[in-house]
N, C-alpha and C. Protein backbone atom coordinates (compact mmCIF):
# COMPACT_ATOMS: atom_id res chain seq x y z
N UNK A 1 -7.35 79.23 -43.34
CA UNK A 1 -7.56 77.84 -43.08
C UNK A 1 -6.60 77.01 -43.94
N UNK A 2 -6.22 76.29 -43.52
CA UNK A 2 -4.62 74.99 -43.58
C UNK A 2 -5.61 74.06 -44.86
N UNK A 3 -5.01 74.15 -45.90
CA UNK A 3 -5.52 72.76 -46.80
C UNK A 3 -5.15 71.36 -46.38
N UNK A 4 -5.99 70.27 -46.00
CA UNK A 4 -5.52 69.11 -45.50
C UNK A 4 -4.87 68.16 -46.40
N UNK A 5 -4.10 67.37 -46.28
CA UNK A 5 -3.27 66.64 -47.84
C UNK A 5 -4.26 65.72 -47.57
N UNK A 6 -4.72 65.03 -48.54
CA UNK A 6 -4.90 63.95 -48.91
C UNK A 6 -3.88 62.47 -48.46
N UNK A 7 -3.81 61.26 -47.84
CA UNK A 7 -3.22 60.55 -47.73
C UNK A 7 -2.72 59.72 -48.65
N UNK A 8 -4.00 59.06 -49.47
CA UNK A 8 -4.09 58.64 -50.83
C UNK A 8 -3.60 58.94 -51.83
N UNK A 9 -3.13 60.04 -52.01
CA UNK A 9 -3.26 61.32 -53.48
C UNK A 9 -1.56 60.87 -53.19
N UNK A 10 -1.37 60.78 -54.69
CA UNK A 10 0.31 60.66 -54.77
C UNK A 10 1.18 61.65 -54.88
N UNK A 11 2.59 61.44 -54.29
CA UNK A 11 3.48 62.77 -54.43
C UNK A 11 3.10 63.05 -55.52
N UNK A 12 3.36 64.85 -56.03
CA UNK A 12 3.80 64.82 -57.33
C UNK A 12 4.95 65.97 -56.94
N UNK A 13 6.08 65.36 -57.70
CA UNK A 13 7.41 66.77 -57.51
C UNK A 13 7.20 67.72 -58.70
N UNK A 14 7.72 68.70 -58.40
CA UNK A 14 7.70 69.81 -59.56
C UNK A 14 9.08 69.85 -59.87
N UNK A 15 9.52 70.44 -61.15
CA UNK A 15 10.46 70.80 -61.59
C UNK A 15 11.74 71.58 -60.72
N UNK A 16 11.00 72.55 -59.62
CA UNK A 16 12.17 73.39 -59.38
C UNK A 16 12.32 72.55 -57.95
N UNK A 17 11.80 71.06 -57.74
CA UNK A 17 12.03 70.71 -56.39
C UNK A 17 13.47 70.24 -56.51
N UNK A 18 14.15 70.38 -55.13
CA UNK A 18 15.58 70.32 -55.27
C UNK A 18 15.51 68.81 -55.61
N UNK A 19 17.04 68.52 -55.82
CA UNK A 19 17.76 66.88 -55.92
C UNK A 19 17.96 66.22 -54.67
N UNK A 20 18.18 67.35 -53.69
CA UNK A 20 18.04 66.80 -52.14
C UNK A 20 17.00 66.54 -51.48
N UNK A 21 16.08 66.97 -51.80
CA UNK A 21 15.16 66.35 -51.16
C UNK A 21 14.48 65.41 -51.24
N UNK A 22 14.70 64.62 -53.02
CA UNK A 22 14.09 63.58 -53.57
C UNK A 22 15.15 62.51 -52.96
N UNK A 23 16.45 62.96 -52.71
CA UNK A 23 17.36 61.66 -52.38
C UNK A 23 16.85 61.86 -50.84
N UNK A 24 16.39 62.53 -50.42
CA UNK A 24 15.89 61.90 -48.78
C UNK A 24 15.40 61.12 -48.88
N UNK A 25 14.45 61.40 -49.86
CA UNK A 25 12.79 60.81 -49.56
C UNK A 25 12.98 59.25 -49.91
N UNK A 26 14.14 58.83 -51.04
CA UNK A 26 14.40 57.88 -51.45
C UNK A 26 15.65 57.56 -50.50
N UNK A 27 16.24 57.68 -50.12
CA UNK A 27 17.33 57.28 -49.60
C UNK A 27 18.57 56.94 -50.39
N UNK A 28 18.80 57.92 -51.19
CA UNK A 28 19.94 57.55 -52.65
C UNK A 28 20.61 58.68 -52.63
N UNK A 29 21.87 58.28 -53.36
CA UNK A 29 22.38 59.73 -53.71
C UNK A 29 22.81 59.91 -54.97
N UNK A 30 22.16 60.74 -55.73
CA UNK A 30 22.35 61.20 -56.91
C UNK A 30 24.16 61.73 -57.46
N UNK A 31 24.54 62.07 -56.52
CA UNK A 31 25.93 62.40 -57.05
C UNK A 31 25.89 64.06 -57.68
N UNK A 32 24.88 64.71 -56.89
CA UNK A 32 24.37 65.99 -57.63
C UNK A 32 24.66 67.49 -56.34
N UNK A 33 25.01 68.55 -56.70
CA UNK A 33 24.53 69.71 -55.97
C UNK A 33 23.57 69.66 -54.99
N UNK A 34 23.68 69.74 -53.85
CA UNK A 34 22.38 69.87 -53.06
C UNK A 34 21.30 71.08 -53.15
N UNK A 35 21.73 72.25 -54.33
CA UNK A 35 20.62 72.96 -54.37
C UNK A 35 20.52 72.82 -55.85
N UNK A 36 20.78 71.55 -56.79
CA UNK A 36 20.16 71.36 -58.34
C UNK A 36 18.91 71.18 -58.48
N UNK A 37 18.13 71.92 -59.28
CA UNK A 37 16.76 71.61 -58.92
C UNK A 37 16.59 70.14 -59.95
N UNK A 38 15.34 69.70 -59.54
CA UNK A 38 15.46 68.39 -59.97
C UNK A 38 15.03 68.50 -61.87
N UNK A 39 14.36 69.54 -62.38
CA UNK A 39 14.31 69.76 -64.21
C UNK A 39 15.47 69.94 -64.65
N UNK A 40 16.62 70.26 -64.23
CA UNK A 40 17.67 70.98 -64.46
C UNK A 40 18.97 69.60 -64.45
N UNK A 41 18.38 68.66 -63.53
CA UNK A 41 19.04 67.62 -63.33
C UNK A 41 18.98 66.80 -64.25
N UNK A 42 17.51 66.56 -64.70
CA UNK A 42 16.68 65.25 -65.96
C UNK A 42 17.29 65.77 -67.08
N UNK A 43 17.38 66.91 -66.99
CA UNK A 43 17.59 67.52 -68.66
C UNK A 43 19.30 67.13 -68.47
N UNK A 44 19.89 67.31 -67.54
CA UNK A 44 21.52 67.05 -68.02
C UNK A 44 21.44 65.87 -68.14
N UNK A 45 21.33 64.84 -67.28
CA UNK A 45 21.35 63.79 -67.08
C UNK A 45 20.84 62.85 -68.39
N UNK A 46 19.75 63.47 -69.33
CA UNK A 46 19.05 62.77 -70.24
C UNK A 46 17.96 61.91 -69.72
N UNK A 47 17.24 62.33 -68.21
CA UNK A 47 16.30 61.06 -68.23
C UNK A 47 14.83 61.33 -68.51
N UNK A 48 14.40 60.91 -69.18
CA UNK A 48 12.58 61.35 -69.35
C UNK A 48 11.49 62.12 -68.46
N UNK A 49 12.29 61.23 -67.27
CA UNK A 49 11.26 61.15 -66.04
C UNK A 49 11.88 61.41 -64.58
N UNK A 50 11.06 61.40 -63.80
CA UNK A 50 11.68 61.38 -62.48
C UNK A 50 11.37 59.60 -62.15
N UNK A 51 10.45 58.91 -62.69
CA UNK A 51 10.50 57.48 -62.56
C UNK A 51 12.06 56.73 -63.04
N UNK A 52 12.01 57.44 -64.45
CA UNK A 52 12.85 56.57 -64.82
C UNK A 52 14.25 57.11 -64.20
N UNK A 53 14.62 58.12 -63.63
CA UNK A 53 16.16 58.29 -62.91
C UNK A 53 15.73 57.29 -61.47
N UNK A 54 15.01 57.07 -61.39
CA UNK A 54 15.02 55.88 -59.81
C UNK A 54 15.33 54.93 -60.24
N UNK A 55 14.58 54.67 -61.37
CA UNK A 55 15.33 52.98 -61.98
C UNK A 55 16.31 52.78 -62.18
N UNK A 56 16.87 53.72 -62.53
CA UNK A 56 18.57 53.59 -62.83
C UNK A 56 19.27 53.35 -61.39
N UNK A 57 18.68 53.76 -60.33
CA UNK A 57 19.67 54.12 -59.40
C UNK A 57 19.71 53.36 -58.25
């Protein structure tokens, strides 16, 4: 049996989610590998968060 998502319940990304798929979802482009995962990205990049690399961008 299929777990139903929640509508309400907010994304949450994980670490090994790629960089491409967050720039879909946002419509941006990071300037990154399309298979960088997105922990791998924050940590070069220096950003805290996955909030705070949107603000920048």
């Amino acid at each position: 049996m299929k777990k139903k998502i929640q509508k309400d319940r907010p994304l949450i990304y994980r670490f090994d989610t790629k960089v491409s798929v967050i720039g879909k979802k946002y419509d941006t482009d990071f300037g990154a590998d399309a298979n960088k995962k997105l922990g791998d990205f924050l940590i070069e990049k220096g950003y805290p968060s996955l909030a705070g690399m949107l603000q920048d961008a």
